[in-house]
N, C-alpha and C. Protein backbone atom coordinates (compact mmCIF):
# COMPACT_ATOMS: atom_id res chain seq x y z
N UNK A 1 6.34 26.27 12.39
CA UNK A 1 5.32 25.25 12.19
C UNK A 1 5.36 24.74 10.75
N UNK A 2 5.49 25.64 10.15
CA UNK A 2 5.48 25.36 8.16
C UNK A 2 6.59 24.28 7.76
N UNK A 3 8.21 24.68 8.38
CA UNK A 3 9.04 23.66 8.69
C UNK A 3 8.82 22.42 9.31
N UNK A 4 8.13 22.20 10.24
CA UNK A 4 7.62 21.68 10.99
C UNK A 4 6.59 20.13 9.63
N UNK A 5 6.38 20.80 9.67
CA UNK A 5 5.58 19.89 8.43
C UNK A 5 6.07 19.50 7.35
N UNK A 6 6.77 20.41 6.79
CA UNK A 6 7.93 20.02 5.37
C UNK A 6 8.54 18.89 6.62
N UNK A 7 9.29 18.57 7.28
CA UNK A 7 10.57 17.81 7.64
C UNK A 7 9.63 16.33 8.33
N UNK A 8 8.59 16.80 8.57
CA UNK A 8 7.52 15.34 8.91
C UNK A 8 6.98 14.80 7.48
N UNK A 9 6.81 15.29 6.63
CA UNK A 9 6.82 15.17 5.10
C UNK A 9 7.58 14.23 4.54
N UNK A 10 9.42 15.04 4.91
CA UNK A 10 10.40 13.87 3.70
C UNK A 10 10.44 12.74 4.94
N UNK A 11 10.40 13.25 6.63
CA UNK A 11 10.65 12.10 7.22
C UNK A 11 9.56 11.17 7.06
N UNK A 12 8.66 11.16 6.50
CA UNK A 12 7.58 10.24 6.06
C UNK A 12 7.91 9.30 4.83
N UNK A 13 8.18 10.28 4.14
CA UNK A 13 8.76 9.75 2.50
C UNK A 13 9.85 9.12 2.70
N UNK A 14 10.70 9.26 3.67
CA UNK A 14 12.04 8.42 3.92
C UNK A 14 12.33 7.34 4.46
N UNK A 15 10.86 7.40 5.56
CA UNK A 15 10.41 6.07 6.62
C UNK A 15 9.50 5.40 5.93
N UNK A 16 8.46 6.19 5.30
CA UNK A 16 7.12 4.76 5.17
C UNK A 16 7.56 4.11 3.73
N UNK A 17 8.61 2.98 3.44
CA UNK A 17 8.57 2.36 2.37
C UNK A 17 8.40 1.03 3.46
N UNK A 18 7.66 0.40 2.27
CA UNK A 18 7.40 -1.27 2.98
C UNK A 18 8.82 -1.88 2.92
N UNK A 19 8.95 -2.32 4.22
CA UNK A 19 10.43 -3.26 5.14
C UNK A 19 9.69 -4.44 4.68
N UNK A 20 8.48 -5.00 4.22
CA UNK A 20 7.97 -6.02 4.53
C UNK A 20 8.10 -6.55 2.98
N UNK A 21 8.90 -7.34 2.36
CA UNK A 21 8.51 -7.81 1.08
C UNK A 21 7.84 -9.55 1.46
N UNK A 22 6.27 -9.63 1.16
CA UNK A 22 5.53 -10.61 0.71
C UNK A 22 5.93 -11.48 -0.59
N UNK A 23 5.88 -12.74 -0.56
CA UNK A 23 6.19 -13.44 -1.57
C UNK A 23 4.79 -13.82 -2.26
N UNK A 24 4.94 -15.40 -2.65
CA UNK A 24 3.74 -15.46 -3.28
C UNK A 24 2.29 -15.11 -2.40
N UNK A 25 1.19 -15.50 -3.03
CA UNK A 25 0.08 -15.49 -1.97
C UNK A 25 -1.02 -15.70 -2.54
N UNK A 26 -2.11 -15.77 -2.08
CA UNK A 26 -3.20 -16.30 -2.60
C UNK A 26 -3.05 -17.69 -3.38
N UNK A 27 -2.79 -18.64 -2.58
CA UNK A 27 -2.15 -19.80 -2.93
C UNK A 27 -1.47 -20.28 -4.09
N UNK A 28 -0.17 -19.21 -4.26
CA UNK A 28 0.64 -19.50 -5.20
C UNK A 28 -0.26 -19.12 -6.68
N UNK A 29 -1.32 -18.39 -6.72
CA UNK A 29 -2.06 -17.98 -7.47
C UNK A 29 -1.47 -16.58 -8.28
N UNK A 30 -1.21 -15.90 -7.18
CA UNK A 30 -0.72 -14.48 -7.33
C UNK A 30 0.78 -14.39 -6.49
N UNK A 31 1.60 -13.22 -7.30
CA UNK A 31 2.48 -12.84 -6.70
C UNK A 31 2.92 -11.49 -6.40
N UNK A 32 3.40 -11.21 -5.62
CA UNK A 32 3.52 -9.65 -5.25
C UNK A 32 4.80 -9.58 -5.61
N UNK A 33 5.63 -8.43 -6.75
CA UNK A 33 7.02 -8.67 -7.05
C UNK A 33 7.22 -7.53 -6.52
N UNK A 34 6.26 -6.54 -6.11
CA UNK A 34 6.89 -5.13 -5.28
C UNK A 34 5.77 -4.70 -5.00
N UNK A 35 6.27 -3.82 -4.05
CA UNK A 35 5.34 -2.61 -3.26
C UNK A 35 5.79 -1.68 -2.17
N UNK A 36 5.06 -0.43 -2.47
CA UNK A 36 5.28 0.33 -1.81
C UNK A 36 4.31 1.40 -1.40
N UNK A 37 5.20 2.41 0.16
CA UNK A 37 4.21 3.22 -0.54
C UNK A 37 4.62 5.05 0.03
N UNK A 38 4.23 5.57 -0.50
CA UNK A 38 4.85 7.15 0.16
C UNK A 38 3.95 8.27 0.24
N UNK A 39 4.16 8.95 0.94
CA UNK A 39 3.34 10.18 1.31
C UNK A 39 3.45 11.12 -0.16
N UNK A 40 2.40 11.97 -0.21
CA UNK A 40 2.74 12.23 -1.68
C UNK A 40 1.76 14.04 -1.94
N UNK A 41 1.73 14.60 -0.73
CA UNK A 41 0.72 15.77 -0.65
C UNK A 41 0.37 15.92 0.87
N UNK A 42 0.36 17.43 1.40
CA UNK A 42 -0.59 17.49 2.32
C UNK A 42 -1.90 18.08 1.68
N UNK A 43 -2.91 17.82 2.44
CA UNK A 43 -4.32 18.32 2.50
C UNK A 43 -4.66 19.13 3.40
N UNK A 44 -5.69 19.93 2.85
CA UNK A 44 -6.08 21.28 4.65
C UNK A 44 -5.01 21.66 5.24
N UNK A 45 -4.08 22.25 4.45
CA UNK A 45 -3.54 22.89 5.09
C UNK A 45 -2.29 22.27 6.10
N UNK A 46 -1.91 20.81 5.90
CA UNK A 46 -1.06 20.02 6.75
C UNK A 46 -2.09 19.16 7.79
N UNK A 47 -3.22 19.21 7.81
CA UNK A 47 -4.47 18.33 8.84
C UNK A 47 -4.04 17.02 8.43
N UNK A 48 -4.26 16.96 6.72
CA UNK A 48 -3.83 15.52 6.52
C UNK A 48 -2.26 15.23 5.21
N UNK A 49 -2.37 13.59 5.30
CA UNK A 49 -1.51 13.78 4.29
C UNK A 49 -1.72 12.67 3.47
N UNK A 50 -2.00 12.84 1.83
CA UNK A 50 -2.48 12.05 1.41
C UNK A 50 -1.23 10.80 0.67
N UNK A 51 -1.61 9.89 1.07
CA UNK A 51 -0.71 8.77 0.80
C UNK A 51 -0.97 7.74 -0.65
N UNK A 52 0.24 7.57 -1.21
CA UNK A 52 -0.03 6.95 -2.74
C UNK A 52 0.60 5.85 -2.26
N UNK A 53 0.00 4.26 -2.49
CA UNK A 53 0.45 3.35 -2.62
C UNK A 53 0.69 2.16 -4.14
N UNK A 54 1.50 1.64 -4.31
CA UNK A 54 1.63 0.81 -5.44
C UNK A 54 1.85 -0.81 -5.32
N UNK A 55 1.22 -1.18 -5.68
CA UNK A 55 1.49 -3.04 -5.66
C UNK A 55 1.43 -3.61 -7.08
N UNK A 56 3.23 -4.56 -7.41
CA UNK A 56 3.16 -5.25 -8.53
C UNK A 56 3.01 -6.39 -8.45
N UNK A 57 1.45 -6.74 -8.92
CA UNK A 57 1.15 -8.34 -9.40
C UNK A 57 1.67 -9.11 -10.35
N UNK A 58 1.65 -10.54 -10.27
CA UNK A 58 1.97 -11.64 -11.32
C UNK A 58 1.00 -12.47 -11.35
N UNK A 59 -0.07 -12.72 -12.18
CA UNK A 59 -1.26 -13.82 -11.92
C UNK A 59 -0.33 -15.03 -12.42
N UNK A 60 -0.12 -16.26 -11.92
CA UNK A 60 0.95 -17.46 -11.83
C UNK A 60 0.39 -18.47 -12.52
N UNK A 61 -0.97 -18.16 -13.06
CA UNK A 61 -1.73 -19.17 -13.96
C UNK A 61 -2.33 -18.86 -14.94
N UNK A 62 -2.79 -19.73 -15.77
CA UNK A 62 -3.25 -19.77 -17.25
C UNK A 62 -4.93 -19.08 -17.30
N UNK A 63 -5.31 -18.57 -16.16
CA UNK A 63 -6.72 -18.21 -16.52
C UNK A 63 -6.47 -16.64 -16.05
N UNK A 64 -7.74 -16.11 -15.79
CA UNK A 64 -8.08 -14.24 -15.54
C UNK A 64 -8.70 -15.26 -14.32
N UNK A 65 -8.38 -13.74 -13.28
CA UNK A 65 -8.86 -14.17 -12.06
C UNK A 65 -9.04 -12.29 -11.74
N UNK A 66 -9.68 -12.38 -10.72
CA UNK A 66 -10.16 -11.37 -10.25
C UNK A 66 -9.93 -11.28 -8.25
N UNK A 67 -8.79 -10.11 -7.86
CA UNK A 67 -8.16 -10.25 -6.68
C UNK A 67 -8.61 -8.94 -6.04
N UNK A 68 -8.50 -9.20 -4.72
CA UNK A 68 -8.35 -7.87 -3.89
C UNK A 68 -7.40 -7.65 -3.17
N UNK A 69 -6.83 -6.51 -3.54
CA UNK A 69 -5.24 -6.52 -2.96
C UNK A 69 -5.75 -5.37 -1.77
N UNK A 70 -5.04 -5.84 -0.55
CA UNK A 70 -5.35 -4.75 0.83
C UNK A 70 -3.64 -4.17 1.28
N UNK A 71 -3.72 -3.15 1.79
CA UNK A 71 -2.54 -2.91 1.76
C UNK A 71 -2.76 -1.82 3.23
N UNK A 72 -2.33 -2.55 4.24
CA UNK A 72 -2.53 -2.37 6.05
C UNK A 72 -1.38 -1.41 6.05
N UNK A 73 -1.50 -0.34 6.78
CA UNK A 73 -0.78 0.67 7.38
C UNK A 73 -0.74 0.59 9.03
N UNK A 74 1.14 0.13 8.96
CA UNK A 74 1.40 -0.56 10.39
C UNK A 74 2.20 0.14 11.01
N UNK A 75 2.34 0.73 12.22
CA UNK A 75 3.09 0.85 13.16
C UNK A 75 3.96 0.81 13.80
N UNK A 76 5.29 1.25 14.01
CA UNK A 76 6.62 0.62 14.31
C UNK A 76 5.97 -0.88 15.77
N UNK A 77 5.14 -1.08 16.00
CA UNK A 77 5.06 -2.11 16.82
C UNK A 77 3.97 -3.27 15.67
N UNK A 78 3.97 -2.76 14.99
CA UNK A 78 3.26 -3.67 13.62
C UNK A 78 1.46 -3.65 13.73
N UNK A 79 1.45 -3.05 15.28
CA UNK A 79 -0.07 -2.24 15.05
C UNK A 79 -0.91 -1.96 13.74
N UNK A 80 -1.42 -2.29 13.35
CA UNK A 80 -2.75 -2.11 12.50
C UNK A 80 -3.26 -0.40 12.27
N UNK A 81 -2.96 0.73 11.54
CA UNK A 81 -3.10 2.11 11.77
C UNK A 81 -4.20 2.46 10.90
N UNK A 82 -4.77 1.52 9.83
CA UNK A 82 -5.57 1.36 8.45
C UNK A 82 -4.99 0.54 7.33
N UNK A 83 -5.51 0.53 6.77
CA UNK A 83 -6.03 -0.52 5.89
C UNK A 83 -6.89 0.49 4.30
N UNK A 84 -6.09 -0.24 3.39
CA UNK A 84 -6.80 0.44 1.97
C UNK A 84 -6.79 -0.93 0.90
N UNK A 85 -8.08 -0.79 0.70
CA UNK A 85 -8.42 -2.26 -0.68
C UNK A 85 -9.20 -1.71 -2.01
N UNK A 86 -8.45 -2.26 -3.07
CA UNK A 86 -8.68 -2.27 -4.13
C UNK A 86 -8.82 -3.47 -5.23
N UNK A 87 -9.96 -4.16 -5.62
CA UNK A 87 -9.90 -4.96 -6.71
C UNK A 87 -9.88 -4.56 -7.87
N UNK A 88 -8.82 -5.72 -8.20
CA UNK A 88 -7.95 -5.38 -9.50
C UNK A 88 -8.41 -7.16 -10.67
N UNK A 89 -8.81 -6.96 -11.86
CA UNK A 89 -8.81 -8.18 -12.34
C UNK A 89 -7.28 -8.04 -13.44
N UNK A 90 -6.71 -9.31 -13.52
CA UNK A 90 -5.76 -10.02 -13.85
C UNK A 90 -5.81 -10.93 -15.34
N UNK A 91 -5.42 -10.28 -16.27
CA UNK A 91 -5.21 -11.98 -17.53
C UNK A 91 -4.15 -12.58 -16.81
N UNK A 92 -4.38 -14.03 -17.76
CA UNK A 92 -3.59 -14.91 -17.23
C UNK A 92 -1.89 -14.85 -18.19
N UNK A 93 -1.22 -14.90 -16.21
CA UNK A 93 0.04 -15.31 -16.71
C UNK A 93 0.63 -13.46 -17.01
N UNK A 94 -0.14 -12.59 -16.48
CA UNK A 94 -0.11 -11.01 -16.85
C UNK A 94 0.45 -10.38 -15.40
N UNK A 95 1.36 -9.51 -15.41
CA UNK A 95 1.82 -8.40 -14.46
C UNK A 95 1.34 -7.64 -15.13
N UNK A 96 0.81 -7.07 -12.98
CA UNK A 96 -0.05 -5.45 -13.32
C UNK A 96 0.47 -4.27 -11.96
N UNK A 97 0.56 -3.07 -12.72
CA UNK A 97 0.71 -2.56 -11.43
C UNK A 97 -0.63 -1.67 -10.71
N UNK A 98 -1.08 -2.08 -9.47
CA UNK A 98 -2.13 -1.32 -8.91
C UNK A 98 -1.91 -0.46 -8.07
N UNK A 99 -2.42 0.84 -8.04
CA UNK A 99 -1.89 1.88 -7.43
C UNK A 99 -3.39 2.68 -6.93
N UNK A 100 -3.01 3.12 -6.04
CA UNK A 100 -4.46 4.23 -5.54
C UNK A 100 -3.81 4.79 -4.24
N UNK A 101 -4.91 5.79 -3.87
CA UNK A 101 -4.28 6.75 -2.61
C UNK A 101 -5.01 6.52 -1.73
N UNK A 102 -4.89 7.04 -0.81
CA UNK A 102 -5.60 7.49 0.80
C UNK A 102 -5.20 8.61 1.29
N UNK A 103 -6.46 9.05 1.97
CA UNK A 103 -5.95 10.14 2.58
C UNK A 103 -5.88 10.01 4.63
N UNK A 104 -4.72 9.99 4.72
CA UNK A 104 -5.01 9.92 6.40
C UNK A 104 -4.51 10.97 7.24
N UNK A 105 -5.01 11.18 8.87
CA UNK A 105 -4.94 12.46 9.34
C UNK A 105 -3.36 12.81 9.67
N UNK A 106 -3.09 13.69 9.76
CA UNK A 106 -1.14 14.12 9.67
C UNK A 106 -0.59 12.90 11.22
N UNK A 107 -1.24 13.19 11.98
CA UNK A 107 -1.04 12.46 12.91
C UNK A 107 -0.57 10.46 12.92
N UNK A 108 -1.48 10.66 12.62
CA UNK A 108 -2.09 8.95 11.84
C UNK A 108 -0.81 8.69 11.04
N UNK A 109 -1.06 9.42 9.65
CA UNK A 109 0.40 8.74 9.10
C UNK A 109 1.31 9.45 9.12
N UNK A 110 1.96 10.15 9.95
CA UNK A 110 3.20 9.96 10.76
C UNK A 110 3.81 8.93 11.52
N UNK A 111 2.34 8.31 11.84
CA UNK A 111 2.95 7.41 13.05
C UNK A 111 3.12 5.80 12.14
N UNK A 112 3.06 5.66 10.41
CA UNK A 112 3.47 4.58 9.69
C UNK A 112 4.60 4.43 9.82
N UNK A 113 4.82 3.72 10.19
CA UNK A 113 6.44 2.66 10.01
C UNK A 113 6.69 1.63 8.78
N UNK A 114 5.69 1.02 8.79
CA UNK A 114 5.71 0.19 7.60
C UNK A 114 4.38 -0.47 6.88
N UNK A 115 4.12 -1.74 6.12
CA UNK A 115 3.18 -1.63 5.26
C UNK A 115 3.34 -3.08 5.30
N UNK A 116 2.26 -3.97 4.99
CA UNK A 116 1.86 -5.27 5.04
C UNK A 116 0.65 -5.49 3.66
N UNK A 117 1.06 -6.44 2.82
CA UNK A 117 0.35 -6.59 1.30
C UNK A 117 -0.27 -7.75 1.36
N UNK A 118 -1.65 -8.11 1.35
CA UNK A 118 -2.53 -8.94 1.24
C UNK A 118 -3.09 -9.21 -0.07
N UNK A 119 -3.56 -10.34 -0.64
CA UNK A 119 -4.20 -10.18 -1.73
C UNK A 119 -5.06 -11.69 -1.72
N UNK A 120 -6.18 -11.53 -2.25
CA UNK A 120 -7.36 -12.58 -1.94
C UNK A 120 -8.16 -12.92 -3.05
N UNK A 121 -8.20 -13.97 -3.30
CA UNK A 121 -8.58 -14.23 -4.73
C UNK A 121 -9.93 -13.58 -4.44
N UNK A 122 -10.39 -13.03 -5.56
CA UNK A 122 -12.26 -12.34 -5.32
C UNK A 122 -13.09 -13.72 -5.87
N UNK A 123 -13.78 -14.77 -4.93
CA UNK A 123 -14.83 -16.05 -5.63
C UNK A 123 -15.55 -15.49 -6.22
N UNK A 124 -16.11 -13.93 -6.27
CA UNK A 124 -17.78 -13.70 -6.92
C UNK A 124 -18.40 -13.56 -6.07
């Protein structure tokens, strides 16, 4: 069983990098120049496994803007498995890298295939 979990582990770390590279977005406002994301710990004992994701921004204009970057955990059928959001504010014309974790059940993210990067200007 202990094996069992180590080898669902690297096969996690080996499978869940985002296939999906996003270009600009948030109407040419922002740009995503990378992202990813990998399993990075179990929890309880192998129950869960906590997942670190990273997204590199480019704000594409002359002001500070303030974004929410979401970052969907998808399914080899592109299924929807969760979803993690973080706002991040931006100077202008500045790359940033935003990073944070989740924790999801061993089950759950095993079954990630890949990763989908959203980002939404925040109006206030």
């Amino acid at each position: 069983m202990r094996n069992a979990r180590r080898y669902a582990m690297f096969l996690l770390i080996g499978i869940v990098l985002f296939s999906n590279y996003s270009g600009a977005l948030a109407e040419d406002k922002v740009s995503i120049l990378d992202h990813s994301i990998k399993a990075v710990a179990t929890v309880s004992s192998g129950k869960f496994i906590k997942i670190a994701w990273t997204v590199h921004l480019r704000n594409e204009i002359g002001q500070p803007m303030t974004c929410v970057v979401s970052v969907a955990f998808l399914d080899g059928n592109k299924e929807k498995l969760g979803t993690a959001n973080k706002t991040s504010t931006l100077n202008p014309n500045e790359s940033k890298t935003i990073t944070d974790t989740v924790v999801l059940s061993a089950p759950l993210a095993q079954r990630i295939a890949t990763g989908e990067v959203t980002v939404e200007i925040d109006k206030g």
